[in-house]
Protein backbone atom coordinates (compact mmCIF):
# COMPACT_ATOMS: atom_id res chain seq x y z
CA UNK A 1 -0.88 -58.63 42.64
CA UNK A 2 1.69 -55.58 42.28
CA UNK A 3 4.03 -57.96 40.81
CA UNK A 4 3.38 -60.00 37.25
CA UNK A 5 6.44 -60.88 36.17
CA UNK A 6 9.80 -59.71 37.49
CA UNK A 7 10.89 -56.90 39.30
CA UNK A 8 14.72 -57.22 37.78
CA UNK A 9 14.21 -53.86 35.76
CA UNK A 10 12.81 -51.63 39.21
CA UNK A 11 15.66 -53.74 41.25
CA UNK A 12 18.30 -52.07 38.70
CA UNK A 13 16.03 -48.52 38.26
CA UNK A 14 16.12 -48.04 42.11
CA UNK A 15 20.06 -49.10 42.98
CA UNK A 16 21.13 -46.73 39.47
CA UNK A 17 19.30 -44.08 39.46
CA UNK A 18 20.70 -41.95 41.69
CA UNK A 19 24.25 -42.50 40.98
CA UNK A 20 24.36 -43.21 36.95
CA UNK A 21 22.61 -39.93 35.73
CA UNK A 22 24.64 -38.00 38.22
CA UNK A 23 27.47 -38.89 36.91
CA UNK A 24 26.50 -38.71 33.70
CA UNK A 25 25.43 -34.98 34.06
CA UNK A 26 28.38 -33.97 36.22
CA UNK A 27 30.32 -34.95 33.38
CA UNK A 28 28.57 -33.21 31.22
CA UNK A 29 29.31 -29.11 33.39
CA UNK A 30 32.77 -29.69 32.29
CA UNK A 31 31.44 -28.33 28.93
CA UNK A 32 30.79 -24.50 31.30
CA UNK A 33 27.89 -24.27 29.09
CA UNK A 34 24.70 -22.78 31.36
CA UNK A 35 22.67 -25.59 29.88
CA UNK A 36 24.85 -28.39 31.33
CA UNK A 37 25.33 -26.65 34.37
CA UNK A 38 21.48 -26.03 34.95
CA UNK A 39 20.91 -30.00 34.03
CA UNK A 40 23.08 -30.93 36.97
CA UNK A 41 21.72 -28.50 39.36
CA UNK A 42 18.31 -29.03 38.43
CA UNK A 43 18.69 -32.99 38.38
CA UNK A 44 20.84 -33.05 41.75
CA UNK A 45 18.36 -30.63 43.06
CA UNK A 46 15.02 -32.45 42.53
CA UNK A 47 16.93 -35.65 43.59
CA UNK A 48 17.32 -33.79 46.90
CA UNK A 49 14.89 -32.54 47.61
CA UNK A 50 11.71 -34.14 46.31
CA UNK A 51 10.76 -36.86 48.78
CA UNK A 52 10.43 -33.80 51.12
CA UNK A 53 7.51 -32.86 49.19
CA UNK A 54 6.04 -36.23 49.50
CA UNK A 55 5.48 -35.29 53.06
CA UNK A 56 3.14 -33.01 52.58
CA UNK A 57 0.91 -35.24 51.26
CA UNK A 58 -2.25 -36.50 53.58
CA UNK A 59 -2.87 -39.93 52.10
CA UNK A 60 -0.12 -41.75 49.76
CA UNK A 61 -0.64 -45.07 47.82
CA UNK A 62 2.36 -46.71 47.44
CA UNK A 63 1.74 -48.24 43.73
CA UNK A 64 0.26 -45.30 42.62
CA UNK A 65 3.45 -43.40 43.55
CA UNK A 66 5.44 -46.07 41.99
CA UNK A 67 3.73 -45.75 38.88
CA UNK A 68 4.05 -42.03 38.76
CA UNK A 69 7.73 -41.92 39.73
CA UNK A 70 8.22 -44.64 36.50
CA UNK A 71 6.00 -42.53 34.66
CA UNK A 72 8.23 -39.37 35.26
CA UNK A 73 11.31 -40.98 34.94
CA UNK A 74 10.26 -42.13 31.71
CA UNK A 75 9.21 -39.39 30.07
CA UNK A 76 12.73 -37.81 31.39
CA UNK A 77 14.71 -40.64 29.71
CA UNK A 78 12.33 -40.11 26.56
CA UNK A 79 13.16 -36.22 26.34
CA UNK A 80 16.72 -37.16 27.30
CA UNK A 81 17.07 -38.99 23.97
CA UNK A 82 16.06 -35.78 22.51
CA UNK A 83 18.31 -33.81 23.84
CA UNK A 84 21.16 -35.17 21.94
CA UNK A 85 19.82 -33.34 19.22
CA UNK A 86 17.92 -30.48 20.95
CA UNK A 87 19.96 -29.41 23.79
CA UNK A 88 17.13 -27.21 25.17
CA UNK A 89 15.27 -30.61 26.07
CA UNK A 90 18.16 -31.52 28.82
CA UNK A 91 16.70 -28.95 31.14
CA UNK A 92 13.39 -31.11 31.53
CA UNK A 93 15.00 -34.68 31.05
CA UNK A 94 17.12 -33.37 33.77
CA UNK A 95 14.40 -32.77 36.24
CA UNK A 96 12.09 -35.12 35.34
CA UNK A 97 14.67 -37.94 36.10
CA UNK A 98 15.81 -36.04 39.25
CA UNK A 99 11.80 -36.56 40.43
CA UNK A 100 12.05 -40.18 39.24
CA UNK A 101 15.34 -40.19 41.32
CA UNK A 102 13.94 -39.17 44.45
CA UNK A 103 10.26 -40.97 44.61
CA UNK A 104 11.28 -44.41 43.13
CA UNK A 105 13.76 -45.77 45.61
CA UNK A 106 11.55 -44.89 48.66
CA UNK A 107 7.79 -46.17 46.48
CA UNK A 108 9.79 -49.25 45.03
CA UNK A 109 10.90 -50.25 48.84
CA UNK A 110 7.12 -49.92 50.31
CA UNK A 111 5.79 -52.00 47.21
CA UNK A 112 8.48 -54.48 47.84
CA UNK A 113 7.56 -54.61 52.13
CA UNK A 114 3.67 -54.66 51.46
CA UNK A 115 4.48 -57.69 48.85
CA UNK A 116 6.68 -59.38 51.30
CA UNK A 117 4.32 -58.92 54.14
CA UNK A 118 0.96 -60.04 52.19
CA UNK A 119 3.43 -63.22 50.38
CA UNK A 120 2.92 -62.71 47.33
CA UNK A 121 5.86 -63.93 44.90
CA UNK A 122 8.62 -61.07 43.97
CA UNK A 123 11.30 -62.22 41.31
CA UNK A 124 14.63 -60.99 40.39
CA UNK A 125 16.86 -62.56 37.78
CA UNK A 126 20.31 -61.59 39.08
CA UNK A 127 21.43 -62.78 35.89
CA UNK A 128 19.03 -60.14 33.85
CA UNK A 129 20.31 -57.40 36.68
CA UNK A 130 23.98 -57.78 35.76
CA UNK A 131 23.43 -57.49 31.78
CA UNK A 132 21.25 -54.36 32.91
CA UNK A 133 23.95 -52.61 34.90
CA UNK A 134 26.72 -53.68 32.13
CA UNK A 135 24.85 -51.99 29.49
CA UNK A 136 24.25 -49.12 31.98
CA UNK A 137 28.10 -49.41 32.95
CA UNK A 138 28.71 -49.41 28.94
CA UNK A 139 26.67 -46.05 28.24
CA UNK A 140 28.95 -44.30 30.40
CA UNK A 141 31.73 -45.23 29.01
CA UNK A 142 30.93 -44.72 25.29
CA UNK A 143 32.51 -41.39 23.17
CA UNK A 144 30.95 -38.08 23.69
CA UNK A 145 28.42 -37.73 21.17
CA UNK A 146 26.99 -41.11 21.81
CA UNK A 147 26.61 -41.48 25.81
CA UNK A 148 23.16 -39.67 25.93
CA UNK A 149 21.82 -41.55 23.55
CA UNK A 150 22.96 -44.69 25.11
CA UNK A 151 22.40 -43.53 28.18
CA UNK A 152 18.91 -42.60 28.05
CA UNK A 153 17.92 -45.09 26.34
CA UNK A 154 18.61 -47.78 28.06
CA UNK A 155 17.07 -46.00 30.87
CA UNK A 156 14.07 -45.39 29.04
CA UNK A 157 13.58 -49.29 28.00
CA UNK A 158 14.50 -50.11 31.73
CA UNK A 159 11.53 -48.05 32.49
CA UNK A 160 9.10 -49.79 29.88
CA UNK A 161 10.03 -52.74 31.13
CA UNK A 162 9.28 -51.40 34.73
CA UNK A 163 6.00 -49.90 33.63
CA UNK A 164 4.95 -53.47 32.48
CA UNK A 165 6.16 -55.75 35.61
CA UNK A 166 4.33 -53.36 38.24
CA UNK A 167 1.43 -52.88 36.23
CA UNK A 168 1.42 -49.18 35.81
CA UNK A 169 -1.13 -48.25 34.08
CA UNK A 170 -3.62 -49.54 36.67
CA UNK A 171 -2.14 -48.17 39.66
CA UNK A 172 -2.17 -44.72 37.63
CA UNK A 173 -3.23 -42.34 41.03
CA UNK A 174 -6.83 -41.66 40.06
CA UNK A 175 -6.30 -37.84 41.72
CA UNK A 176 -3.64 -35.40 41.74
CA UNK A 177 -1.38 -35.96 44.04
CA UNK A 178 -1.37 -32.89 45.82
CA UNK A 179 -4.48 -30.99 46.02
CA UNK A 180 -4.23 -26.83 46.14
CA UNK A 181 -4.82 -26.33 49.95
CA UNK A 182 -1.46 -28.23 50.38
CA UNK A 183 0.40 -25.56 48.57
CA UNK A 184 0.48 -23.43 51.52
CA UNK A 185 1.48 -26.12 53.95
CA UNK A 186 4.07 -24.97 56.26
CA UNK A 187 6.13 -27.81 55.74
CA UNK A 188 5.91 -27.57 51.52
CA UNK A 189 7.08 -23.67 51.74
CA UNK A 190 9.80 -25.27 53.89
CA UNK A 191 11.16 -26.85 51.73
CA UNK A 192 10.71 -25.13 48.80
CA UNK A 193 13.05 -22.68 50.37
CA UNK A 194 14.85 -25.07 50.69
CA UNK A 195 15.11 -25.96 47.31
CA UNK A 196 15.53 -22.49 45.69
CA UNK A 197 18.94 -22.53 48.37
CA UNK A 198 20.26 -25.91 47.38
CA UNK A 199 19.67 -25.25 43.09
CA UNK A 200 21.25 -21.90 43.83
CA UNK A 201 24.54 -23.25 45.98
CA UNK A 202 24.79 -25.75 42.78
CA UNK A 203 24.37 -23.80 40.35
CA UNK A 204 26.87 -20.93 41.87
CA UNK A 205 29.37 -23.53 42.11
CA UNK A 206 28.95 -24.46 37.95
CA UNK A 207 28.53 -20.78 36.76
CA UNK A 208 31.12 -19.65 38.95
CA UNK A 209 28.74 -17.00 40.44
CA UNK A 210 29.78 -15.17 43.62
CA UNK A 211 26.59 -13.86 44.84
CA UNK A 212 24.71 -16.46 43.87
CA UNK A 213 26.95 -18.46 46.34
CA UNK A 214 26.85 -16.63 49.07
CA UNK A 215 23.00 -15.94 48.90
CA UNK A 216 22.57 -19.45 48.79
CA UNK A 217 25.11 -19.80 51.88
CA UNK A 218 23.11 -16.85 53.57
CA UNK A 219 20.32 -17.72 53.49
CA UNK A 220 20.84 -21.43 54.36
CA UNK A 221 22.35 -20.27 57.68
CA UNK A 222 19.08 -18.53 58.52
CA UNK A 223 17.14 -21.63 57.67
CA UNK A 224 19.46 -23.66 59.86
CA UNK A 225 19.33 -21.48 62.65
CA UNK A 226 15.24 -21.39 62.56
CA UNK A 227 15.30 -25.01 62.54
CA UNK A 228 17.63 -25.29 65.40
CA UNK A 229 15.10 -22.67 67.15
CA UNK A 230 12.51 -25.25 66.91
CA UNK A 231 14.24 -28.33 66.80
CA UNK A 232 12.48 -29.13 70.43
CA UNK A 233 9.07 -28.51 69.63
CA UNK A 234 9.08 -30.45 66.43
CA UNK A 235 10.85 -33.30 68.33
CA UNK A 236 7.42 -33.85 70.31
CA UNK A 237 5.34 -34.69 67.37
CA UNK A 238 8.45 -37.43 65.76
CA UNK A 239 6.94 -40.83 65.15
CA UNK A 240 10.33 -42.20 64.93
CA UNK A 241 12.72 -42.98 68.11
CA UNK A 242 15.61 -40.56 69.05
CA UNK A 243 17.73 -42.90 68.41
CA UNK A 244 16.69 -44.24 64.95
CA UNK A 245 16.27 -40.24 63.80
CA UNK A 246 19.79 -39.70 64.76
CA UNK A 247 21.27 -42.64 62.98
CA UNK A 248 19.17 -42.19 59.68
CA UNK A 249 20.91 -38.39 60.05
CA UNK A 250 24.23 -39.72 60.79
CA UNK A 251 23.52 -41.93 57.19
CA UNK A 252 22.93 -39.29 55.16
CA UNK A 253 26.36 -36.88 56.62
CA UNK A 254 28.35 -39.60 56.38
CA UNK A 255 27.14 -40.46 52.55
CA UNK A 256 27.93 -36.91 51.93
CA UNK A 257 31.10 -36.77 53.09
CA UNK A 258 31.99 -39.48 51.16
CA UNK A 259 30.92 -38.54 47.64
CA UNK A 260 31.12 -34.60 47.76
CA UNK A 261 33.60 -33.72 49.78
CA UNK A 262 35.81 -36.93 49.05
CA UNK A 263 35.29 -35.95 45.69
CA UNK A 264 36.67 -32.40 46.34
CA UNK A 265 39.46 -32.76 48.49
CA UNK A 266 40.49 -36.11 45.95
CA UNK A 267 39.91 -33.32 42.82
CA UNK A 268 42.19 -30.65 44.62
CA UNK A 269 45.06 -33.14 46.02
CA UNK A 270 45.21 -35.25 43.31
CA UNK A 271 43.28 -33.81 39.93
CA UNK A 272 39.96 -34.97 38.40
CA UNK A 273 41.61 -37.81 37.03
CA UNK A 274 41.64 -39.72 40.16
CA UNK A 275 38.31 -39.74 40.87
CA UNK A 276 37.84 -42.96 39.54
CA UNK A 277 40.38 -44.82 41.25
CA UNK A 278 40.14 -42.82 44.34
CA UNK A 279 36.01 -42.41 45.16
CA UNK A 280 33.77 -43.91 42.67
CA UNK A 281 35.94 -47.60 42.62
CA UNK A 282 36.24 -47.62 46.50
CA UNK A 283 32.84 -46.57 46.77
CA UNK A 284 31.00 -49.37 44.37
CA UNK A 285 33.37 -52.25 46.18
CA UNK A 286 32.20 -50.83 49.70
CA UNK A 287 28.23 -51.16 48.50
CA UNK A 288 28.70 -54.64 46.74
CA UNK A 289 31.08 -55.95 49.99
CA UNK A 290 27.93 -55.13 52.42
CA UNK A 291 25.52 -56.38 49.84
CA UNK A 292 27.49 -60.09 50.28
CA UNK A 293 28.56 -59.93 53.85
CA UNK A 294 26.03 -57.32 55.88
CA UNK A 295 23.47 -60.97 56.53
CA UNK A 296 26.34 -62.41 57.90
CA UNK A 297 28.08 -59.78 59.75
CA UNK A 298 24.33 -58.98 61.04
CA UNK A 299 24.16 -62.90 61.91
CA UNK A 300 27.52 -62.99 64.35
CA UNK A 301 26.97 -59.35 65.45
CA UNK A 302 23.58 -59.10 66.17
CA UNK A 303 23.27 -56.74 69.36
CA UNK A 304 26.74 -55.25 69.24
CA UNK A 305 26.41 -54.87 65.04
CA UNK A 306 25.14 -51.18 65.38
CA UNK A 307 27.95 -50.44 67.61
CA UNK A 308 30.47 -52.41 65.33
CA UNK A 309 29.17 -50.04 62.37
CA UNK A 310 30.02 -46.62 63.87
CA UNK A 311 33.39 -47.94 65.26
CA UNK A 312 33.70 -48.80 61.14
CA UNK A 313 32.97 -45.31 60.23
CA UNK A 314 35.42 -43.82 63.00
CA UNK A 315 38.05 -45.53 61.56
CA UNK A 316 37.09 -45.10 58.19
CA UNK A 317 36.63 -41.14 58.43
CA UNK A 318 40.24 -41.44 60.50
CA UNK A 319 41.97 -43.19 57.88
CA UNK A 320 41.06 -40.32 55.41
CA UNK A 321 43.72 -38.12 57.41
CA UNK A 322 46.05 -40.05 55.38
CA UNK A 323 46.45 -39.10 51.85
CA UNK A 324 48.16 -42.40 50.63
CA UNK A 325 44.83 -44.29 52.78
CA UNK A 326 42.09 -42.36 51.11
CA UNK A 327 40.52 -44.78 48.49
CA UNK A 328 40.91 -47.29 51.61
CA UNK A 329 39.38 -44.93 53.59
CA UNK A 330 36.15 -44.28 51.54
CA UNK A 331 36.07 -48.09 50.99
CA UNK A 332 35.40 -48.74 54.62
CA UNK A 333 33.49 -45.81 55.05
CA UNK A 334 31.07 -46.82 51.91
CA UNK A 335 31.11 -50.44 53.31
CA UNK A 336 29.88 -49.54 57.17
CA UNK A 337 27.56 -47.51 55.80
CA UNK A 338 25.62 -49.36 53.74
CA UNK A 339 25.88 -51.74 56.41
CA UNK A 340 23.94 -49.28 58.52
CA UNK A 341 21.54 -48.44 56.11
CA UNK A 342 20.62 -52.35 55.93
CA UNK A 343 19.65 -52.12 59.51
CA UNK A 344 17.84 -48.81 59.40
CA UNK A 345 15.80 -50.11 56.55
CA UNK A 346 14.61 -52.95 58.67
CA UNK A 347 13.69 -50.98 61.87
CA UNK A 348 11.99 -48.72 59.63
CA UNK A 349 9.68 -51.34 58.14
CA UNK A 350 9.38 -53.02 60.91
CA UNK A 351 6.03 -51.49 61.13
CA UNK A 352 2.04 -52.09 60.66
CA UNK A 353 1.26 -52.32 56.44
CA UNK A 354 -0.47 -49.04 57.00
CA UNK A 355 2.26 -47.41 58.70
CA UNK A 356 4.85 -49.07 55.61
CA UNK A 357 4.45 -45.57 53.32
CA UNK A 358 4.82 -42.71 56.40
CA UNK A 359 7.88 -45.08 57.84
CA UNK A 360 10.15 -45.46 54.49
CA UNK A 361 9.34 -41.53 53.59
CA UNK A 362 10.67 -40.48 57.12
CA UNK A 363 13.70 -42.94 56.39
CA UNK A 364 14.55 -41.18 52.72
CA UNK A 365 14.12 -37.67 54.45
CA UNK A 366 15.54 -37.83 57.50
CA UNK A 367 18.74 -39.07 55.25
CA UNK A 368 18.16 -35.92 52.91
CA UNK A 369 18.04 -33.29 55.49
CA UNK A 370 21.75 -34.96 57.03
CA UNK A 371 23.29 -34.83 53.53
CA UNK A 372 22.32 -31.20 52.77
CA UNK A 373 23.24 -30.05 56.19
CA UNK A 374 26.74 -31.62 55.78
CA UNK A 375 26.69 -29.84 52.20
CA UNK A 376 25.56 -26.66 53.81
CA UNK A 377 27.90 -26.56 56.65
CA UNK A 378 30.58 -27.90 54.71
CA UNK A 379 30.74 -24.75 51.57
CA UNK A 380 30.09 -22.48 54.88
CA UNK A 381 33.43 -23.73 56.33
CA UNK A 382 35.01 -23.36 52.50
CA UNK A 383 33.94 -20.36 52.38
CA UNK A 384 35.33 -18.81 56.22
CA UNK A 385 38.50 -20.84 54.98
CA UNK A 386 38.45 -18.71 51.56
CA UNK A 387 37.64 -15.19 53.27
CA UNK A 388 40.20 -16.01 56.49
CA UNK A 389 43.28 -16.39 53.91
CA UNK A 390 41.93 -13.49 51.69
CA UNK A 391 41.22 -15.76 48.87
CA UNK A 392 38.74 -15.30 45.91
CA UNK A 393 35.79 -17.68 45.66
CA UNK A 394 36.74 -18.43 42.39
CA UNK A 395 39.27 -20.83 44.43
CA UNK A 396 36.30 -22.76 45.81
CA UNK A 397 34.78 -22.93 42.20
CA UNK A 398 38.19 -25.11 40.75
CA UNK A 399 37.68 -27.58 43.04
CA UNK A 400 33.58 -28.39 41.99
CA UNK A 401 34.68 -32.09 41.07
CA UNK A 402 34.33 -31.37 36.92
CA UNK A 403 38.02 -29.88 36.57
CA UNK A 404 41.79 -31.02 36.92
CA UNK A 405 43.78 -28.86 39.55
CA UNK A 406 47.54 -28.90 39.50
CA UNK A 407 48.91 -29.57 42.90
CA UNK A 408 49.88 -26.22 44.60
CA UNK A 409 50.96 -25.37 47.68
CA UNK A 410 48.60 -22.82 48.11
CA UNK A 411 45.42 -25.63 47.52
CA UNK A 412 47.21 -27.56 49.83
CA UNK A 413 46.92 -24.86 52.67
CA UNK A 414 43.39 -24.44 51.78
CA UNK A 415 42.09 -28.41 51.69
CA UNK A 416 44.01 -29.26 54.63
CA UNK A 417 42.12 -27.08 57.62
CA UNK A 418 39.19 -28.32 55.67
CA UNK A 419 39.87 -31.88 55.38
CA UNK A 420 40.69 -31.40 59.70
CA UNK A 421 37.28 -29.56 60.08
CA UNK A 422 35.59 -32.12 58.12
CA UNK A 423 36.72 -35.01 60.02
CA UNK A 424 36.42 -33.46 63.66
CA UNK A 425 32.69 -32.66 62.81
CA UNK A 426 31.85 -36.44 61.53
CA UNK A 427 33.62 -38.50 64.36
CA UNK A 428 31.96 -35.86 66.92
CA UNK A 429 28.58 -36.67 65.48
CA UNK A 430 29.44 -40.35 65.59
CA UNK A 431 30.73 -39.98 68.74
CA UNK A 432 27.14 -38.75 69.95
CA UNK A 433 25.32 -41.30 67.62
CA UNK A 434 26.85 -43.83 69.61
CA UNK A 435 26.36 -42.51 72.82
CA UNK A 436 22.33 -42.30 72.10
CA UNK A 437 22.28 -45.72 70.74
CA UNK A 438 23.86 -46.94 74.19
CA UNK A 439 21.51 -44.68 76.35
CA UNK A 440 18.32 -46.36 74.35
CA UNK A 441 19.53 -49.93 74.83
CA UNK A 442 20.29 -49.38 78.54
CA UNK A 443 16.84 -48.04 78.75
CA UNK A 444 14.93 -51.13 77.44
């Protein structure tokens, strides 16, 4: 049995820890201190980035990846403690929990399908889960000098009590998890160049560093294009429909476009203060409205609910136009698309137990590679905007998400072609994402 006792403390772990510590390091590159601004880029970076490398591997074993990701994340909670007093430890809390971040959501859902499919009993005290996320809620909210402390360590006892519940120390892998012939895997240098670009174009953006910017930009562009080059022949060995790929893409652009580039455009237009009102409110109610109503939407929909959610995400990216609509806006664009993701996650495990690790990895990638493409593309059109009106990218740099900008006429001429940009590209790709879900219905 993977389970003992309950699975409350991974239920919280895997819904948090994405969202929590980023905010909780963003906040912290307001200081413009290198450390902070490394400990977001590196924590952002590995949360990126790292289930790529997980698809390298040749054989995976779901609970032993489970136990290494709680492992990892606490040990990064542990040294996060630490660095309230030794700053230098923030750099590896930082990316240890950025690991954690990206291999525990995707191990904790292919535990949780292999227990559902073999029937073996899998509790969660919703009561237990809402003290957790108060008291993770709480930490956030608490002065300075005490919210890494509090922080941490309540992710570090959510962790012990994770380690206990899925029996960790058993399912300890009994190998390395990579062996030194993958190393030179085509798809592992892939994305390590992948990585190097994205910590760079983060890191630019904290230390305010114009050629680290437009190296990162640079040399993105090349990837892109090389990937384009060879988007057919890769397209013959997917496991995954057309269909299914394009949607889980669609997912991750649209998740982007809510969070960073909501959060830039609401940063320029309205200041830093609004965030809260304006993304991160809108964008917890959309997640916890799907969580209630997506069985029953899915039960009255059923063939025409795919449909139903990209029409919701049209109208949702449309309503951002409207800068009086905008925290509607990212409401209904947070609520369709969790809605979405709900599906996806089914067809995804919809699969043979064996095929349950390969099929939720693809899923968590294939979402990746459409958020950082949306990031790419979307500092590349900054960036023509910037260097079309002869502006400095120190411009670019104000509007990170960490700063308050005073409302100028001159920001205003520079978010608006971008906020126009922005929405042509999403309702074009939903458009198509549409179009391809029709075409493979007809088909069948």
């Amino acid at each position: 049995m993977i389970y003992k006792k309950s699975h409350t403390a991974l239920l919280i772990i895997s819904n948090t820890i994405t969202i929590i510590p980023y905010l909780y390091f963003l906040s912290l590159s307001k200081e413009q201190s290198l450390s902070a601004a490394l400990a977001f880029a590196l924590f952002y970076t590995f949360r990126m980035t790292g289930v790529f490398f997980l698809q390298t591997l040749t054989a995976l074993f779901a609970p032993s990846l489970l136990a290494a990701s709680v492992l990892i994340g606490g040990a990064g909670a542990l040294v996060g403690i630490l660095s309230t007093w030794w700053s230098a430890a923030l750099l590896p809390a930082a990316s240890l929990l950025g690991i954690s971040a990206s291999w525990l959501p995707p191990a904790d859902l292919m535990v949780r399908q292999k227990v559902k499919l073999t029937e073996q009993p899998l509790k969660n005290d919703w009561k237990e889960a809402l003290f957790f996320l108060f008291v993770l809620l709480f930490a956030l909210r608490l002065p300075d000098d005490l919210q890494g402390i509090g922080l941490f360590g309540s992710y570090f006892a959510l962790f012990v009590l994770a380690a206990k519940s899925s029996q960790t120390v058993n399912n300890l892998p009994k190998r390395p998890l990579m062996q030194r012939n993958q190393l030179f895997n085509k798809q592992f240098l892939l994305y390590f160049f992948f990585f190097l670009l994205l910590f760079g174009l983060r890191a630019a953006r904290l230390i305010k560093s114009n050629a680290l910017f437009e190296w990162a930009i640079t040399g993105f562009l090349f990837l892109f294009t090389l990937m384009l080059i060879t988007l057919t022949k890769r397209s013959k060995s997917w496991r995954q429909p057309l269909h299914l790929n394009i949607l889980t893409f669609i997912r991750g652009v649209i998740g982007n476009f809510l969070f960073l580039f909501g959060s830039v455009y609401v940063t320029g237009r309205f200041g830093a203060q609004a965030l809260s009102t304006h993304v991160y409110l809108p964008y917890a109610l959309g997640l916890f409205g799907a969580m209630f109503l997506g069985g029953k939407l899915a039960h009255r929909l059923e063939k025409q609910l795919v449909p139903t959610y990209l029409l919701g995400l049209m109208a949702g990216v449309l309503l951002f136009s409207s800068d009086t609509l905008i925290p509607i806006s990212l409401f209904v664009i947070s609520f369709f698309n969790a809605g979405l993701n709900q599906w996806l996650t089914k067809q995804y495990l919809a699969a043979k137990p064996e095929a349950i690790e390969q099929q939720s990895l693809a899923k968590y990638a294939t979402q990746n590679k459409g958020s950082l493409v949306h990031q790419f593309l979307l500092m590349t059109l900054l960036f023509v905007i910037l260097r079309f009106e002869h502006q400095p990218l120190a411009f670019l740099f104000q509007l990170s998400g960490t700063t308050a900008t005073n409302q100028t006429s001159r920001i205003q001429s520079f978010l608006e072609p971008a906020k126009w940009g922005s929405i042509a590209g999403v309702i074009c790709l939903l458009v198509g994402g549409l179009v391809v879900f029709r075409r493979n219905r007809k088909e069948k």
